[in-house]
C-alpha atoms as a PDB file:
ATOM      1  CA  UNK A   1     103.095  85.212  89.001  1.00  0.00           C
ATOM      2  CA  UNK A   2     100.595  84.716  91.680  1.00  0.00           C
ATOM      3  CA  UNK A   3     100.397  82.258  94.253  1.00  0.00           C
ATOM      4  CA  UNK A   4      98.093  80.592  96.681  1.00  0.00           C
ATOM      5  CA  UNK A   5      96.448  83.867  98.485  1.00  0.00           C
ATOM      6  CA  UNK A   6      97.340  85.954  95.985  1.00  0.00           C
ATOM      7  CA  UNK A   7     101.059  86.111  97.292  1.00  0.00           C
ATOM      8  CA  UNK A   8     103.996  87.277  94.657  1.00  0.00           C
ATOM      9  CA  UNK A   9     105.972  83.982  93.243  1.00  0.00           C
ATOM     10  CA  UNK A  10     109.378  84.011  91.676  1.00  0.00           C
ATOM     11  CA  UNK A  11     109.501  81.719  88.348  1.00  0.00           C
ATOM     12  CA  UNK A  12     110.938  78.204  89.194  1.00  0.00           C
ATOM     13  CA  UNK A  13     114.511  77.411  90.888  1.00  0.00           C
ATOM     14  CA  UNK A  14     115.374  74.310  91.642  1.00  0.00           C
ATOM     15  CA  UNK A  15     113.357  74.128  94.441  1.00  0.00           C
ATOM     16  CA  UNK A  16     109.967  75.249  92.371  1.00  0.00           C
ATOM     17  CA  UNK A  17     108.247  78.349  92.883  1.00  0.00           C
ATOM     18  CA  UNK A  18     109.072  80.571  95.781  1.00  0.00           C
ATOM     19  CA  UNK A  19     105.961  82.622  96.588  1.00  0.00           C
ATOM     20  CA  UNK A  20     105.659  85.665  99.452  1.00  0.00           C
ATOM     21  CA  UNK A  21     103.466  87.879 100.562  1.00  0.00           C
ATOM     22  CA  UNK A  22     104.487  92.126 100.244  1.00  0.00           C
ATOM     23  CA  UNK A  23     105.545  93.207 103.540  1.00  0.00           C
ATOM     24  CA  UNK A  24     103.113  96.357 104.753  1.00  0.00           C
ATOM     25  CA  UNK A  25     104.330  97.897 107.731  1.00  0.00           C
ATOM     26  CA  UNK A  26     101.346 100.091 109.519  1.00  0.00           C
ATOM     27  CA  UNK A  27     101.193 102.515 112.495  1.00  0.00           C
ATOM     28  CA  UNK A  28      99.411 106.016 113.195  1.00  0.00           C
ATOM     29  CA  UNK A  29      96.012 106.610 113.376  1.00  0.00           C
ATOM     30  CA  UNK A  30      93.844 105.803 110.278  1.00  0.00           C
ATOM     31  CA  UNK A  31      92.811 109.083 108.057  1.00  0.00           C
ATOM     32  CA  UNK A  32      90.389 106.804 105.784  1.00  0.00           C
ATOM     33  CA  UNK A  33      88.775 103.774 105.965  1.00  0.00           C
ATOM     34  CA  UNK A  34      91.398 101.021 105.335  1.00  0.00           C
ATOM     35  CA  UNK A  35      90.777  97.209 103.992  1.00  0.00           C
ATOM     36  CA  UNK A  36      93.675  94.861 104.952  1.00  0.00           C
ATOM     37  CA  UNK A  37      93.781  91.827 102.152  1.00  0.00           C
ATOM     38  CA  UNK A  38      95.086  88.697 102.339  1.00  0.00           C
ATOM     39  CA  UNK A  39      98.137  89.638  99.157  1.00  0.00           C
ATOM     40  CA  UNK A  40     100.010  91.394 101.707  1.00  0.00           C
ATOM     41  CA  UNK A  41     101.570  90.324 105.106  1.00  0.00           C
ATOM     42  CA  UNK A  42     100.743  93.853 107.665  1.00  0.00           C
ATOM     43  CA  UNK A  43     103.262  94.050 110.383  1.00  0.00           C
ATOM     44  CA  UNK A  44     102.397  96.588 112.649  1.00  0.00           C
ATOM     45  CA  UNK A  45     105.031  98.453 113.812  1.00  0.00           C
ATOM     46  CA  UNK A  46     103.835 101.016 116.486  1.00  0.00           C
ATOM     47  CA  UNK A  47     100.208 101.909 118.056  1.00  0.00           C
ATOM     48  CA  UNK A  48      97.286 101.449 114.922  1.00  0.00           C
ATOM     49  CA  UNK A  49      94.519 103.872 115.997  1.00  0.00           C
ATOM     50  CA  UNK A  50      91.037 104.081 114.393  1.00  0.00           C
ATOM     51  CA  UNK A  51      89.370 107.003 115.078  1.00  0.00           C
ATOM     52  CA  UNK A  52      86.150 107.543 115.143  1.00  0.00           C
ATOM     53  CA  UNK A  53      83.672 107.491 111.971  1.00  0.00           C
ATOM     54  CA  UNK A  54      86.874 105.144 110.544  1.00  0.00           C
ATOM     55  CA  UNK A  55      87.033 101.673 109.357  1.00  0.00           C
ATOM     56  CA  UNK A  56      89.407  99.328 109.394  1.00  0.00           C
ATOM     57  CA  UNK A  57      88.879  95.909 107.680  1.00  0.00           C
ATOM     58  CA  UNK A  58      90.684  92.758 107.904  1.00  0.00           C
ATOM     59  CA  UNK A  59      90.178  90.385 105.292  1.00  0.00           C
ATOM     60  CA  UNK A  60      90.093  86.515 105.695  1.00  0.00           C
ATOM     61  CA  UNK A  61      93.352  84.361 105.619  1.00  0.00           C
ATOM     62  CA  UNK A  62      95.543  88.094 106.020  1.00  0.00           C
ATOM     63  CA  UNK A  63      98.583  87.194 108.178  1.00  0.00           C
ATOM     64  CA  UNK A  64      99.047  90.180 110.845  1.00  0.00           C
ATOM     65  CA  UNK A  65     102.289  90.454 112.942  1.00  0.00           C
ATOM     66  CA  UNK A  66     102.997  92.949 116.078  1.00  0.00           C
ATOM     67  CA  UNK A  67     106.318  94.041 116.960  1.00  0.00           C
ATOM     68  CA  UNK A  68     107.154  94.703 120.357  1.00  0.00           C
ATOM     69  CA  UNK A  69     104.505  95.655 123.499  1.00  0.00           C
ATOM     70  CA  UNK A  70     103.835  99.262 122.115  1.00  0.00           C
ATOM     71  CA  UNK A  71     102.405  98.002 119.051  1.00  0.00           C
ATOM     72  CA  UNK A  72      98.609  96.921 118.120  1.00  0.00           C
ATOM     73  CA  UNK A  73      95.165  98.234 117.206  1.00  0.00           C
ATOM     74  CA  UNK A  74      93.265 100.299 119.320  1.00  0.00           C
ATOM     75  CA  UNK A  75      89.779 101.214 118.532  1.00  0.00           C
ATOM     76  CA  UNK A  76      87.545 104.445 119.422  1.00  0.00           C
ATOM     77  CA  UNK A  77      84.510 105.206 120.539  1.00  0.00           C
ATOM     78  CA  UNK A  78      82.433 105.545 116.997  1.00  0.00           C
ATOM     79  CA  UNK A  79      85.669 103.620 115.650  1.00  0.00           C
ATOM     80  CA  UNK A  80      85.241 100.002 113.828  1.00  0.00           C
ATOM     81  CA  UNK A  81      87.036  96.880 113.346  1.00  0.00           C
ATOM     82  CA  UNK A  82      85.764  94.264 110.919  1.00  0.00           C
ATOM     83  CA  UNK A  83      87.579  91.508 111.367  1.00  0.00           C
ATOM     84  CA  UNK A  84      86.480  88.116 108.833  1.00  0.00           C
ATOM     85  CA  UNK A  85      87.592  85.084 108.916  1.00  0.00           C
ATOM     86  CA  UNK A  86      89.548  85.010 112.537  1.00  0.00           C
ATOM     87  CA  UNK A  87      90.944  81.687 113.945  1.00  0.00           C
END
């Protein structure tokens, strides 16, 4: 079943539905362009490189976590983050 932003739900308990989102854990440097949705919950684990003549998209209302100070998104020269929908 899906719920609100597309996440997965588990048919009623007693408490209703129980919805959540599929856990993506990213790091390494991107070999394709890459779109990010807002079904899935990314936690990024380690350094996220795009290289240049890459792409990475992130799409409006998707829930990004970092673990620990080594860990984020770095972008090259000729690199490119599309980011939609930031607050």
């Amino acid at each position: 079943m899906q719920g609100k932003l597309g996440l997965r739900c588990v048919s009623k308990s007693h408490w209703g539905d129980i919805c959540m989102p599929t856990v993506v854990y990213v790091s390494g440097t991107l070999t394709a362009n890459q779109t990010w949705t807002n079904d899935n919950l990314y936690y990024i684990t380690g350094a996220v490189t795009v290289p240049d003549g890459k792409t990475l998209t992130i799409n409006a209302g998707t829930i990004v976590k970092v673990n620990g100070s080594s860990a984020g998104i770095s972008v090259h020269s000729g690199g490119m983050l599309d980011v939609n929908g930031i607050h």
